[in-house]
Protein backbone atom coordinates (compact mmCIF):
# COMPACT_ATOMS: atom_id res chain seq x y z
CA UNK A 1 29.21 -16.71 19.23
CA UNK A 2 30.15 -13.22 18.24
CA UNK A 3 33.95 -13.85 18.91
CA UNK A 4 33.09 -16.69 16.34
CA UNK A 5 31.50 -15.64 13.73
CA UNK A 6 34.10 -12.28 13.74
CA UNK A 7 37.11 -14.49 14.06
CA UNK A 8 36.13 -16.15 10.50
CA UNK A 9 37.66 -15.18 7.24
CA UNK A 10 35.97 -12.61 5.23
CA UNK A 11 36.09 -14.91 1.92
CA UNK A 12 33.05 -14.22 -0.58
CA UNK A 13 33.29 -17.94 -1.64
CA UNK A 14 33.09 -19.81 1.38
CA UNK A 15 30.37 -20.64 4.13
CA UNK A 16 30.53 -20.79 7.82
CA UNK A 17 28.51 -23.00 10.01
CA UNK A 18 28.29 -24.19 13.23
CA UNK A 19 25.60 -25.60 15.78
CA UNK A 20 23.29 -24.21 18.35
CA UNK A 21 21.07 -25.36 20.77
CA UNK A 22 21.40 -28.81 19.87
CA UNK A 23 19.39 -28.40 16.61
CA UNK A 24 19.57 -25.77 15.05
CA UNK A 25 22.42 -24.98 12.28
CA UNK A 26 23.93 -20.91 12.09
CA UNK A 27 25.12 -20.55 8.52
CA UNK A 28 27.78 -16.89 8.20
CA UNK A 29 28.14 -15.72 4.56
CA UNK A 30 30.34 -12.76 3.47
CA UNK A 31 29.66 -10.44 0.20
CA UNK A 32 31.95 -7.55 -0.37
CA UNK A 33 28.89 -5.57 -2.03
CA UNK A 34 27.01 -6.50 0.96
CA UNK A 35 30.51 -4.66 2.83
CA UNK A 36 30.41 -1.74 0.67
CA UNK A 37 26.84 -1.17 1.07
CA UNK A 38 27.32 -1.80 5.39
CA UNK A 39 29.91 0.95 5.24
CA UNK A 40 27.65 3.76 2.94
CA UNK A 41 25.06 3.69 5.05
CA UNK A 42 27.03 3.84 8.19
CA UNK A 43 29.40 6.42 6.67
CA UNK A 44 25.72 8.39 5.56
CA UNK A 45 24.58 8.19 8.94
CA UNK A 46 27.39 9.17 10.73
CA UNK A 47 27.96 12.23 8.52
CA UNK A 48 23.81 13.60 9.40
CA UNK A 49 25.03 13.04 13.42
CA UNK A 50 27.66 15.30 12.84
CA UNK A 51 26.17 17.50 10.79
CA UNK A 52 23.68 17.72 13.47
CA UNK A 53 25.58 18.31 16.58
CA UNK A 54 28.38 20.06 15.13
CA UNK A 55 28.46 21.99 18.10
CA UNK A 56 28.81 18.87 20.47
CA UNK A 57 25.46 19.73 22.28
CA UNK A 58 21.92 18.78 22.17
CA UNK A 59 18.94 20.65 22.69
CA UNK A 60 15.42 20.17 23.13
CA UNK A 61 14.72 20.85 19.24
CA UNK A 62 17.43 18.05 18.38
CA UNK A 63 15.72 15.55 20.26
CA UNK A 64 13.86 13.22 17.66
CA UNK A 65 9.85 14.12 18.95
CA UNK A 66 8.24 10.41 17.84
CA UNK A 67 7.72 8.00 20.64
CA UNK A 68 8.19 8.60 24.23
CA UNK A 69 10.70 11.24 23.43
CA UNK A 70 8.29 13.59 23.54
CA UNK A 71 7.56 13.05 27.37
CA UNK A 72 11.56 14.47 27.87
CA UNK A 73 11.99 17.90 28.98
CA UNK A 74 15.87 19.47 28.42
CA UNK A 75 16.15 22.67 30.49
CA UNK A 76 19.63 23.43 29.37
CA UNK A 77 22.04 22.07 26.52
CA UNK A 78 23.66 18.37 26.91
CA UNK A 79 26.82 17.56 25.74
CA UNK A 80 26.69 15.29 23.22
CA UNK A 81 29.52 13.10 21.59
CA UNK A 82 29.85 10.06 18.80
CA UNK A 83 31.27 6.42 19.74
CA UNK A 84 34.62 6.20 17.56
CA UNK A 85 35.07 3.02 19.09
CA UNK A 86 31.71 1.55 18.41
CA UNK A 87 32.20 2.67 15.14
CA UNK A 88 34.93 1.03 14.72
CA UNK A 89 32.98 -2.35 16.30
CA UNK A 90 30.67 -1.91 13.79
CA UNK A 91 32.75 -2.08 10.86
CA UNK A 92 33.79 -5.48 11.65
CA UNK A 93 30.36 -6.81 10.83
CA UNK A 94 30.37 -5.06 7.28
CA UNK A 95 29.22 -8.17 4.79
CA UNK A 96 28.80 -10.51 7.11
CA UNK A 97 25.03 -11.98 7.19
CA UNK A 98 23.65 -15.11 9.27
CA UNK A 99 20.96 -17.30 8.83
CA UNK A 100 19.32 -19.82 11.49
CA UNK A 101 17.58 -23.23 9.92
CA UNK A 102 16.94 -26.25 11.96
CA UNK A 103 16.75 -28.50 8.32
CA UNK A 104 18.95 -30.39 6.74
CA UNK A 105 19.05 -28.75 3.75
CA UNK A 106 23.26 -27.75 2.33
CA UNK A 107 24.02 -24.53 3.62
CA UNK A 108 24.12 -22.94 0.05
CA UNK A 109 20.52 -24.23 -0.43
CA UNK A 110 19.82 -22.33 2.79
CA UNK A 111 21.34 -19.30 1.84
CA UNK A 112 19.29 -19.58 -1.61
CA UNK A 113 15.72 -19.78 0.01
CA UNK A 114 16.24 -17.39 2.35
CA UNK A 115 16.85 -14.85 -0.70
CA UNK A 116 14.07 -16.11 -2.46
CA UNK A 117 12.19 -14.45 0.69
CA UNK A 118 11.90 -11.26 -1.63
CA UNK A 119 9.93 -13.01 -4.01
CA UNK A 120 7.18 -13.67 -1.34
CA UNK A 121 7.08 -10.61 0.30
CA UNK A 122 6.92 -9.04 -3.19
CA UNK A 123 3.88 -10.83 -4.21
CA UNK A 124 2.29 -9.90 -0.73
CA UNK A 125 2.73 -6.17 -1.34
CA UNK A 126 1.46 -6.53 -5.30
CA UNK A 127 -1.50 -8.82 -4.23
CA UNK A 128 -2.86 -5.94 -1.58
CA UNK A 129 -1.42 -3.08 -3.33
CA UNK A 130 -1.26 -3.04 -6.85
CA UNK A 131 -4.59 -5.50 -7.32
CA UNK A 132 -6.35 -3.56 -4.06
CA UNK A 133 -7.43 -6.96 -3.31
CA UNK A 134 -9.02 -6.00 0.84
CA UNK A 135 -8.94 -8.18 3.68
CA UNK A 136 -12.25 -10.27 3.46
CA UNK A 137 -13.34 -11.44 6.92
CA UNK A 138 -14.91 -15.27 6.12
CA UNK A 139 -16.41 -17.67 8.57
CA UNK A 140 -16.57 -20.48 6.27
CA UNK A 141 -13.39 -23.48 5.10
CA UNK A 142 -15.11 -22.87 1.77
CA UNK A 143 -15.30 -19.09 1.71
CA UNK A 144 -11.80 -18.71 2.79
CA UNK A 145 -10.31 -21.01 0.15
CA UNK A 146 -12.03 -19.19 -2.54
CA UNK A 147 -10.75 -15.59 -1.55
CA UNK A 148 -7.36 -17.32 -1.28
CA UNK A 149 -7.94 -19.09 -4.84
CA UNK A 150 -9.24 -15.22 -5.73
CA UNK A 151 -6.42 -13.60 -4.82
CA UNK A 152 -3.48 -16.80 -6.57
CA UNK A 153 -5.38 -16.02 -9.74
CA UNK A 154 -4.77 -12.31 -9.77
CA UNK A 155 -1.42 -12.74 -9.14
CA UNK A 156 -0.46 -15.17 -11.77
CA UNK A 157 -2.45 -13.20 -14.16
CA UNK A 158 -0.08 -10.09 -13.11
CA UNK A 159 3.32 -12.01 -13.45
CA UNK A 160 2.04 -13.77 -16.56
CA UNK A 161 1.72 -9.96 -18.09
CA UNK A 162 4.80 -9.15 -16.55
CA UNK A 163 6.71 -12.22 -18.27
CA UNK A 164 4.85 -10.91 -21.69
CA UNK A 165 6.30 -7.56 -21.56
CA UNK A 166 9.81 -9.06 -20.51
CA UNK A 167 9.67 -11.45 -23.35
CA UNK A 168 8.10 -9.12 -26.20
CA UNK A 169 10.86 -6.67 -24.88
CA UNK A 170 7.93 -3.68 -24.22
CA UNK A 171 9.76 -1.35 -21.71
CA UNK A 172 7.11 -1.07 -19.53
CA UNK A 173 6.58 -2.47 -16.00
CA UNK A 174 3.09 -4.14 -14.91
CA UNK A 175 1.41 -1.22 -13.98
CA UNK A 176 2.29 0.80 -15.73
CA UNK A 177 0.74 -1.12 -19.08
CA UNK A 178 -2.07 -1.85 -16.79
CA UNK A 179 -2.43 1.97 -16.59
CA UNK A 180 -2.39 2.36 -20.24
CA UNK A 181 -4.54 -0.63 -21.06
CA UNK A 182 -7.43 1.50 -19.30
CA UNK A 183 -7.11 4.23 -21.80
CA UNK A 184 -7.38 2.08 -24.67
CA UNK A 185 -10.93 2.03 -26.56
CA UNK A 186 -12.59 -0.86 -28.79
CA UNK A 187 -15.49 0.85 -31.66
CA UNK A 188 -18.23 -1.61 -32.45
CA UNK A 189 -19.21 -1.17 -36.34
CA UNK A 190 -22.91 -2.39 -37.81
CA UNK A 191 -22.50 -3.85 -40.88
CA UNK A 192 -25.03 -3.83 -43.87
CA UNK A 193 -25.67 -7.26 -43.59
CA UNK A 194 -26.57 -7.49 -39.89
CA UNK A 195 -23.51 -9.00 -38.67
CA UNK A 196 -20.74 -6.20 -36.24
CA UNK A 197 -16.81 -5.48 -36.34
CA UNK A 198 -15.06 -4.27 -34.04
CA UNK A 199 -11.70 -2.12 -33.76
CA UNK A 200 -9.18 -1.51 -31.02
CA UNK A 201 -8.51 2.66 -31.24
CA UNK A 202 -5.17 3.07 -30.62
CA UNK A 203 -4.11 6.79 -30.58
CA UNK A 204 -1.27 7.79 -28.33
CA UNK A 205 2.45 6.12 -28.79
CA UNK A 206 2.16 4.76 -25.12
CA UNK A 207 -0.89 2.68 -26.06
CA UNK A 208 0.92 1.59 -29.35
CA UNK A 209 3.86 -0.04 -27.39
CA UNK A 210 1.16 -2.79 -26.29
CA UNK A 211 0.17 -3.32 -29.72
CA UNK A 212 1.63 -7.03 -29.25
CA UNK A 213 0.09 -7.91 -26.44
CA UNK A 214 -3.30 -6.47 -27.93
CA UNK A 215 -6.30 -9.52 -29.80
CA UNK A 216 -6.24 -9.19 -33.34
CA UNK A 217 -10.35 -9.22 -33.25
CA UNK A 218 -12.79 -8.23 -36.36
């Protein structure tokens, strides 16, 4: 498979794909950003393993402490040297990228749902980071559903704000207007005749930018 998917031509406009295990479909897209990006962060990593064993040894204070590292005792220096030929290896995989599917779907559709992926994971991290929302522990079909109905709300509130400030061009990302929007005051006013009025304080330029977004209320 690897002699495969190497021996294909690196062309940006054209997908790979062959079968596996009876079922399943490999799709093999290249991207020369996706190339240039492989090689930087090779290139950056290669350049902090010289930089730290310049001297072609290791020592016990070079040895990364985390995990079972820490059980290793060095009682003298060990010579240490970098792979030029797995370097090398590696550099033949620069913008190359799988992806495994046992549908039917075209491969391009494939390709475009995988990098949709983002967009889920995203709304993941915002739902238990951004809106704190905790990890409820229910017992119940109808409990569960209404923490999960809880937490779709939030999050299409917090995109529907987010398409607001995109579309009323305010440069400001979600939370940081949310931020803002907490600073913001309302004064309630008693009139003579009984009735009240009320007025949004605005008073830095940061809480003017939402001015649009802001009820026109009296």
């Amino acid at each position: 498979m690897c002699d495969w998917v190497l021996g294909l031509p690196k062309d940006p406009d054209k997908l790979h794909e062959t079968t596996i295990n009876g079922d399943e479909r490999i799709i093999v897209s290249y991207s020369n950003s996706r190339a240039k990006k492989d090689a930087h962060n090779r290139e950056k990593g290669i350049a902090r393993l010289r930089k730290a064993y310049v001297s072609g040894k290791v020592s016990k204070k070079n040895i990364n402490q985390r995990g079972y590292n820490k059980f290793l005792v060095v009682e003298d220096e060990v010579h240490v040297s970098i792979d030029e030929q797995k370097i090398a290896e590696d550099a033949r995989w620069d913008g190359l990228k799988s992806f495994v599917t046992n549908t039917d779907l075209e491969a391009s559709v494939v390709i475009e749902r995988c990098h949709e992926l983002w967009g889920v994971e995203r709304a993941f991290r915002v739902v238990k980071g951004q809106l704190e929302t905790r990890p409820i522990f229910h017992f119940t079909e109808r409990r569960i559903e209404a923490h999960i109905c809880i937490c779709f709300m939030a999050y299409k509130v917090y995109k529907e704000l987010e398409r607001l400030l995109k579309t009323l061009g305010i440069d400001l990302g979600v939370d940081k207007a949310m931020d803002i929007a907490k600073t913001i005051s309302t004064v309630t006013f008693a009139l003579s005749d009984g009735l009240t009025a009320h007025q949004i304080v605005l008073t830095t330029p940061e809480q003017r930018l939402l001015t649009p977004l802001l009820p026109s209320i009296g």
